[in-house]
C-alpha atoms as a PDB file:
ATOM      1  CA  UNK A   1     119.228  84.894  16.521  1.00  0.00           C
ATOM      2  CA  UNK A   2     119.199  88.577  14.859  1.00  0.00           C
ATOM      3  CA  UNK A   3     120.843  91.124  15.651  1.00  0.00           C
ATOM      4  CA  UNK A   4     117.731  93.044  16.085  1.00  0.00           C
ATOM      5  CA  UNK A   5     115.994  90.216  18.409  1.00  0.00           C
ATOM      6  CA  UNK A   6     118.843  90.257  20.330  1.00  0.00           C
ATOM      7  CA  UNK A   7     117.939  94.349  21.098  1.00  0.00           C
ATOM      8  CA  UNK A   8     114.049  93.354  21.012  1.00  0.00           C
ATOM      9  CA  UNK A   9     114.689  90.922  23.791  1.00  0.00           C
ATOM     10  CA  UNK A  10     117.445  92.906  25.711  1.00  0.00           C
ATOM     11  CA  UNK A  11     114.792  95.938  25.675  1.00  0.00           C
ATOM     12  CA  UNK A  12     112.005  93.707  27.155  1.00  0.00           C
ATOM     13  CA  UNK A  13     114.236  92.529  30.087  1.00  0.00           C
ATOM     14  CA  UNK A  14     114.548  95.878  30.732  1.00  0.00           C
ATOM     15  CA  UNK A  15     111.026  96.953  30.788  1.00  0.00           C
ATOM     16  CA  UNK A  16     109.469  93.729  31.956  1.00  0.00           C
ATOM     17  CA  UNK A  17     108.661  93.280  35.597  1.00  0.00           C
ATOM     18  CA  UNK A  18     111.076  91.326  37.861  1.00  0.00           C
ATOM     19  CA  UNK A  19     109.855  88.256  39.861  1.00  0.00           C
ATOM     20  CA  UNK A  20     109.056  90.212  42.741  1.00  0.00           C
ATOM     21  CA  UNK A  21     107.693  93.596  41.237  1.00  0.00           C
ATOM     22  CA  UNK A  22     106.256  96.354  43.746  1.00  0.00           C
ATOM     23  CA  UNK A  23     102.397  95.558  44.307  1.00  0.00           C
ATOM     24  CA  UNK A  24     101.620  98.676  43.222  1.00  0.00           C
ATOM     25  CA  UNK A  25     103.444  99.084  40.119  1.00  0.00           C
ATOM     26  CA  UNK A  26     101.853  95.542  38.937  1.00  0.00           C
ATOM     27  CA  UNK A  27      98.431  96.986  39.617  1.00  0.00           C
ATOM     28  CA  UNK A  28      98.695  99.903  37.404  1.00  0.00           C
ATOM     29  CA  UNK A  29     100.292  97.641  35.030  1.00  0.00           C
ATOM     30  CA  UNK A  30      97.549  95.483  35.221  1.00  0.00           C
ATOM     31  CA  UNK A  31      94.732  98.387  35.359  1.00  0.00           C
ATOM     32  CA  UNK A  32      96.545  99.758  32.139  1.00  0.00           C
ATOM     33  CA  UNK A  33      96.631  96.449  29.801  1.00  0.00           C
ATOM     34  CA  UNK A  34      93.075  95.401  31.352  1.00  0.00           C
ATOM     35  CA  UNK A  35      91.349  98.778  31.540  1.00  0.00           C
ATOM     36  CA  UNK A  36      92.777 101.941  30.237  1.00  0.00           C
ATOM     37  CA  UNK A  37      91.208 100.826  26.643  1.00  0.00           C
ATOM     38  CA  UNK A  38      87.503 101.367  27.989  1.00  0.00           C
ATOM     39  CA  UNK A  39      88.508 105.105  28.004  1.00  0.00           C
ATOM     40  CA  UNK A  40      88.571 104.998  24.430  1.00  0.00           C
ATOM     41  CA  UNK A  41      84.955 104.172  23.488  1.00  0.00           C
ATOM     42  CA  UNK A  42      83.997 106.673  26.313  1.00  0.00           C
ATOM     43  CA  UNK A  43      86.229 110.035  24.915  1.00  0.00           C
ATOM     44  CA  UNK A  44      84.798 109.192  21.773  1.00  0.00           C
ATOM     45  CA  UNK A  45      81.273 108.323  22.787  1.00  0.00           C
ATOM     46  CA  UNK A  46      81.300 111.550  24.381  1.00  0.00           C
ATOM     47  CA  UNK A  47      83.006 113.408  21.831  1.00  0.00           C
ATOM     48  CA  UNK A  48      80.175 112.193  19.274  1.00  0.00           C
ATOM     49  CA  UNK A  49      77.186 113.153  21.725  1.00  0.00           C
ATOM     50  CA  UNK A  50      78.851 116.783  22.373  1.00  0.00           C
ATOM     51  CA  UNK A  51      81.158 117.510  19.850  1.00  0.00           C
ATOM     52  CA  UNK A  52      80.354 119.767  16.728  1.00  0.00           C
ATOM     53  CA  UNK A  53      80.955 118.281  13.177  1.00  0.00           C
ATOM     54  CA  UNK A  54      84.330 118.383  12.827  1.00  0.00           C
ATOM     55  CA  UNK A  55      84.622 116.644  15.975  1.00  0.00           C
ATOM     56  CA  UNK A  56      81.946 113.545  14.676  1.00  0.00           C
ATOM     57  CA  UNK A  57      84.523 113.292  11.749  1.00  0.00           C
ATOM     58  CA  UNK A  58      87.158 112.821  13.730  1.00  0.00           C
ATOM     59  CA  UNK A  59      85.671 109.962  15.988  1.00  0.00           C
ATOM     60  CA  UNK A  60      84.106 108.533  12.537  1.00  0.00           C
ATOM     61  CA  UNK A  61      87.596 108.222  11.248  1.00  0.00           C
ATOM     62  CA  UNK A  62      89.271 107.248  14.431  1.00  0.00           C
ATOM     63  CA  UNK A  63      86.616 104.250  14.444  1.00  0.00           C
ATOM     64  CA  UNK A  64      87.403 102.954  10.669  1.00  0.00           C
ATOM     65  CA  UNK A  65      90.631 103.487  11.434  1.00  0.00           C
ATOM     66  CA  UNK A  66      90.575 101.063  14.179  1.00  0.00           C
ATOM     67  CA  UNK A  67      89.291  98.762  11.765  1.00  0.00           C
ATOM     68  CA  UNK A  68      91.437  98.977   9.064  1.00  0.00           C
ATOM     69  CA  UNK A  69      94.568  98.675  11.315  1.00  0.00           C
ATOM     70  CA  UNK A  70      93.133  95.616  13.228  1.00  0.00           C
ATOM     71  CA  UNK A  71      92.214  94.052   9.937  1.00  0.00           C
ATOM     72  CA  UNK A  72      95.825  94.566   8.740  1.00  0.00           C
ATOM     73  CA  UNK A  73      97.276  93.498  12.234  1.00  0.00           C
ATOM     74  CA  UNK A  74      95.171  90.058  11.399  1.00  0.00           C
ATOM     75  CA  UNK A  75      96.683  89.418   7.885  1.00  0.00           C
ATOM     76  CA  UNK A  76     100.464  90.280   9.829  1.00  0.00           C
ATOM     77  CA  UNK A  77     100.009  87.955  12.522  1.00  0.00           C
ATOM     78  CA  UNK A  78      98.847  85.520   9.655  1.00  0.00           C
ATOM     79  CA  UNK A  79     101.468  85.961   7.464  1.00  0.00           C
ATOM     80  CA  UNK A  80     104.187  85.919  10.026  1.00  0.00           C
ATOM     81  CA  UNK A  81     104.110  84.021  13.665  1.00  0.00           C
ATOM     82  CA  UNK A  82     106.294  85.561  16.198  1.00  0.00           C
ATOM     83  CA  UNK A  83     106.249  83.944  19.723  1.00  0.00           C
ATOM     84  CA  UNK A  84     105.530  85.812  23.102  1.00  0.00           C
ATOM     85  CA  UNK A  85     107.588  86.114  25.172  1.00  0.00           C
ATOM     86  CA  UNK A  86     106.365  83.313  27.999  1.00  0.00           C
ATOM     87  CA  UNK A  87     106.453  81.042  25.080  1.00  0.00           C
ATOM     88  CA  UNK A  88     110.001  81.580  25.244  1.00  0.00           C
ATOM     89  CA  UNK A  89     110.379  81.255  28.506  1.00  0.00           C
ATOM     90  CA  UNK A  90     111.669  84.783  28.628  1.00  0.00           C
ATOM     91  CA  UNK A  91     111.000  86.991  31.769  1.00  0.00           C
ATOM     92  CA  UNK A  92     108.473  86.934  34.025  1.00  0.00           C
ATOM     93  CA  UNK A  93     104.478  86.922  32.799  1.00  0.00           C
ATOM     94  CA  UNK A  94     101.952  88.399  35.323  1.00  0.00           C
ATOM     95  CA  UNK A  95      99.235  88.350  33.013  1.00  0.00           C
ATOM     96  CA  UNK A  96      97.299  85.387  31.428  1.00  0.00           C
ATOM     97  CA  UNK A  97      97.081  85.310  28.014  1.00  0.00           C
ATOM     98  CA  UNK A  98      96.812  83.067  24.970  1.00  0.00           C
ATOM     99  CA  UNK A  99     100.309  81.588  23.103  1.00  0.00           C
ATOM    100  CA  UNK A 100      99.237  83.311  19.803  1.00  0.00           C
ATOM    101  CA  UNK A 101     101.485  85.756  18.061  1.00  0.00           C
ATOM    102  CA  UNK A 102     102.383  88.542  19.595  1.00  0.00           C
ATOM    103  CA  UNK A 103     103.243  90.701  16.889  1.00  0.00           C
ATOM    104  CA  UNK A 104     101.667  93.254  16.065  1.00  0.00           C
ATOM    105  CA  UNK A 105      99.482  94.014  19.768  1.00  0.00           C
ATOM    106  CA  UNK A 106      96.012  94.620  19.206  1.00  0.00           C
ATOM    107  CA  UNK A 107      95.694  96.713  22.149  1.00  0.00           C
ATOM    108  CA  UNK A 108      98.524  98.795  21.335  1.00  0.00           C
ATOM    109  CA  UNK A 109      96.847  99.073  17.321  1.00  0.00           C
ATOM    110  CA  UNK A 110      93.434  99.847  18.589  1.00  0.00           C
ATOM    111  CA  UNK A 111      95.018 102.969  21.108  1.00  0.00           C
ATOM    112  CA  UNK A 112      97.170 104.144  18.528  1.00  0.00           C
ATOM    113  CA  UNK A 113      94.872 104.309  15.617  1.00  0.00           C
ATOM    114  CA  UNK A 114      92.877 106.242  17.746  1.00  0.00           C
ATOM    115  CA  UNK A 115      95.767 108.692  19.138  1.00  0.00           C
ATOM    116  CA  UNK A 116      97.126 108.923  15.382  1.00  0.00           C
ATOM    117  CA  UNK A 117      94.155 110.139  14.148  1.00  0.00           C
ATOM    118  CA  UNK A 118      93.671 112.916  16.613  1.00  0.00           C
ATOM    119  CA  UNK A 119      97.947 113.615  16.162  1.00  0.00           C
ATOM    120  CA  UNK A 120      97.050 113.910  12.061  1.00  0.00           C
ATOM    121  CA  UNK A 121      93.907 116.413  13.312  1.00  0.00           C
ATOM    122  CA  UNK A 122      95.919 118.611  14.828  1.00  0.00           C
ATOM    123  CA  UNK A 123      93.265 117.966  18.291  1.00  0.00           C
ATOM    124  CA  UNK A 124      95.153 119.571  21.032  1.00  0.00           C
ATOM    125  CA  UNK A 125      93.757 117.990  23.777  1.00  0.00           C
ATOM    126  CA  UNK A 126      92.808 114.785  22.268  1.00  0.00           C
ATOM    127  CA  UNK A 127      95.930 113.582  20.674  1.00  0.00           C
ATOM    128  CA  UNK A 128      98.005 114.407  24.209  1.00  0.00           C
ATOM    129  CA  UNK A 129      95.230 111.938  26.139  1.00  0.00           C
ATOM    130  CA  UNK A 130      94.928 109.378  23.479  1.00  0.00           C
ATOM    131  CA  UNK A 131      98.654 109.747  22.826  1.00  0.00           C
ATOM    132  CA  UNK A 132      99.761 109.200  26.505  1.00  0.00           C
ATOM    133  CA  UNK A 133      96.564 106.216  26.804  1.00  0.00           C
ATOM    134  CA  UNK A 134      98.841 104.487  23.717  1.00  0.00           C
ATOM    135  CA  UNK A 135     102.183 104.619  25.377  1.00  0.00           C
ATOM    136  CA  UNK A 136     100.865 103.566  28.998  1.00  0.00           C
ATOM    137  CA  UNK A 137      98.798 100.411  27.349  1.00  0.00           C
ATOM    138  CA  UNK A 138     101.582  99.541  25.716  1.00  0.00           C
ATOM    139  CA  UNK A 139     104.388 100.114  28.662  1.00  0.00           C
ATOM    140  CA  UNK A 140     101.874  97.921  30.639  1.00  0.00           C
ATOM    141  CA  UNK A 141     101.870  95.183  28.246  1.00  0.00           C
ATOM    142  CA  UNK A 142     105.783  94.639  27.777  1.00  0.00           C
ATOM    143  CA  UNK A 143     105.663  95.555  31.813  1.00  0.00           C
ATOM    144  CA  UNK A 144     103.439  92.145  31.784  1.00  0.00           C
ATOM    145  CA  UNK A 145     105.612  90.321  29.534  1.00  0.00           C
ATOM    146  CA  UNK A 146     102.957  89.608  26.936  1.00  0.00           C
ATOM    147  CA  UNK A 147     104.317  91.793  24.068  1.00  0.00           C
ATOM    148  CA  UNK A 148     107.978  92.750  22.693  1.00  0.00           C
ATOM    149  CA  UNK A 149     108.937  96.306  22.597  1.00  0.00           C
ATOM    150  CA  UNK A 150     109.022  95.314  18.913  1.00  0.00           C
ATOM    151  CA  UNK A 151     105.467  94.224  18.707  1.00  0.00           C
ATOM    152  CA  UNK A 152     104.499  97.682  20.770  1.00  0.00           C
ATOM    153  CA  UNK A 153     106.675 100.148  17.959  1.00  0.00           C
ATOM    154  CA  UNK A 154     105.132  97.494  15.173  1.00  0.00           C
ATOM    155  CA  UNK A 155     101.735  98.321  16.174  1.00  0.00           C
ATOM    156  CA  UNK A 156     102.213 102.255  16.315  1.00  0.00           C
ATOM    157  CA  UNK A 157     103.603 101.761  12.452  1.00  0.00           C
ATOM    158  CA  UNK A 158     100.351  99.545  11.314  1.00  0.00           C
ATOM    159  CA  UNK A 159      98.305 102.491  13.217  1.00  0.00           C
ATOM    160  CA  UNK A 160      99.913 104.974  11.962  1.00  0.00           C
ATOM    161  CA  UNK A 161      99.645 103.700   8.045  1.00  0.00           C
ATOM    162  CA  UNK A 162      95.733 102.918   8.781  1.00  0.00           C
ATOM    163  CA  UNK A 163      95.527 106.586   9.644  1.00  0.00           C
ATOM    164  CA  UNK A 164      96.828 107.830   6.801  1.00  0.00           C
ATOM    165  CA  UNK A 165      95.321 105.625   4.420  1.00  0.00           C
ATOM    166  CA  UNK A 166      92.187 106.752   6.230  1.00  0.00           C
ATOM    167  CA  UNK A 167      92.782 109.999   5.819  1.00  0.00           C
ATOM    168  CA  UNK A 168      93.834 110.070   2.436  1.00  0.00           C
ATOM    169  CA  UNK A 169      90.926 108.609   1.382  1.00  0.00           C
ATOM    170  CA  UNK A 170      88.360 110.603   3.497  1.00  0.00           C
ATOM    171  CA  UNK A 171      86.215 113.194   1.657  1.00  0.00           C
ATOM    172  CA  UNK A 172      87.228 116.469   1.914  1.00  0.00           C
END
């Protein structure tokens, strides 16, 4: 095993939940990874109805940002299978999920694609929520044991390059 598994690994033990976690800390754990991504659709629903211009741009480009990243996250997890951690029989899992391959987490993609582009706008308020929404989904889920910290950082990097590409490529 790598070096750097060895720290992926060691980091998760850290963050995941023990076998007999506080009731309360699983259930915001489990509100985070289940529900904190319906926020998402709602800010920006809401930002679209009510917003000026600039602020329909920036929900336009969160959205095909989204898109990009997930479509990149697909060719990753084709290209290159890394296990979960249940599969490895590593930590404790309080949250069902399917043995695919863990890296890069779509949840943690979708949230940051959407905080990135409102960090790259400069949207005060926006990038702070969507920003903090992004870490929290993505604590929950290594809190869970269904992602690496590794698949969590992986996923802010294919986010944050679907931003920019975005961006780059946006009309001016």
């Amino acid at each position: 095993m790598s070096a750097v598994e060895q720290f992926n690994q060691a980091v998760f033990l850290i963050i995941n939940a023990n076998h007999n976690p506080e009731m309360w800390m699983l259930n915001l754990a489990r509100f985070l990874a289940h529900y904190a991504s319906y926020a998402i659709p709602i800010v920006l629903l809401y930002a679209w109805l009510y917003g000026e211009r600039p602020a329909r741009v920036h929900v336009a480009m969160a959205y095909l940002t989204v898109l990009l990243a997930m479509g990149m996250n697909l060719l990753i997890a084709y290209l290159w299978f890394h296990p979960r951690p249940f599969m490895l029989g590593l930590g404790t899992n309080f949250m069902k999920h399917a043995p695919d391959a863990s890296f890069p987490s779509d949840h943690m993609t979708t949230a940051s694609a959407v905080a990135w582009v409102y960090v790259l706008a400069r949207q005060k308020v926006l990038r702070v929520f969507f920003a903090l929404l992004a870490l929290a989904v993505g604590w929950a889920r290594i809190y869970l044991g269904v992602h690496f910290p590794l698949d969590i950082m992986g996923s802010m990097g294919v986010a944050l390059c679907a931003a920019c590409i975005v961006k780059a490529l946006w009309p001016k």
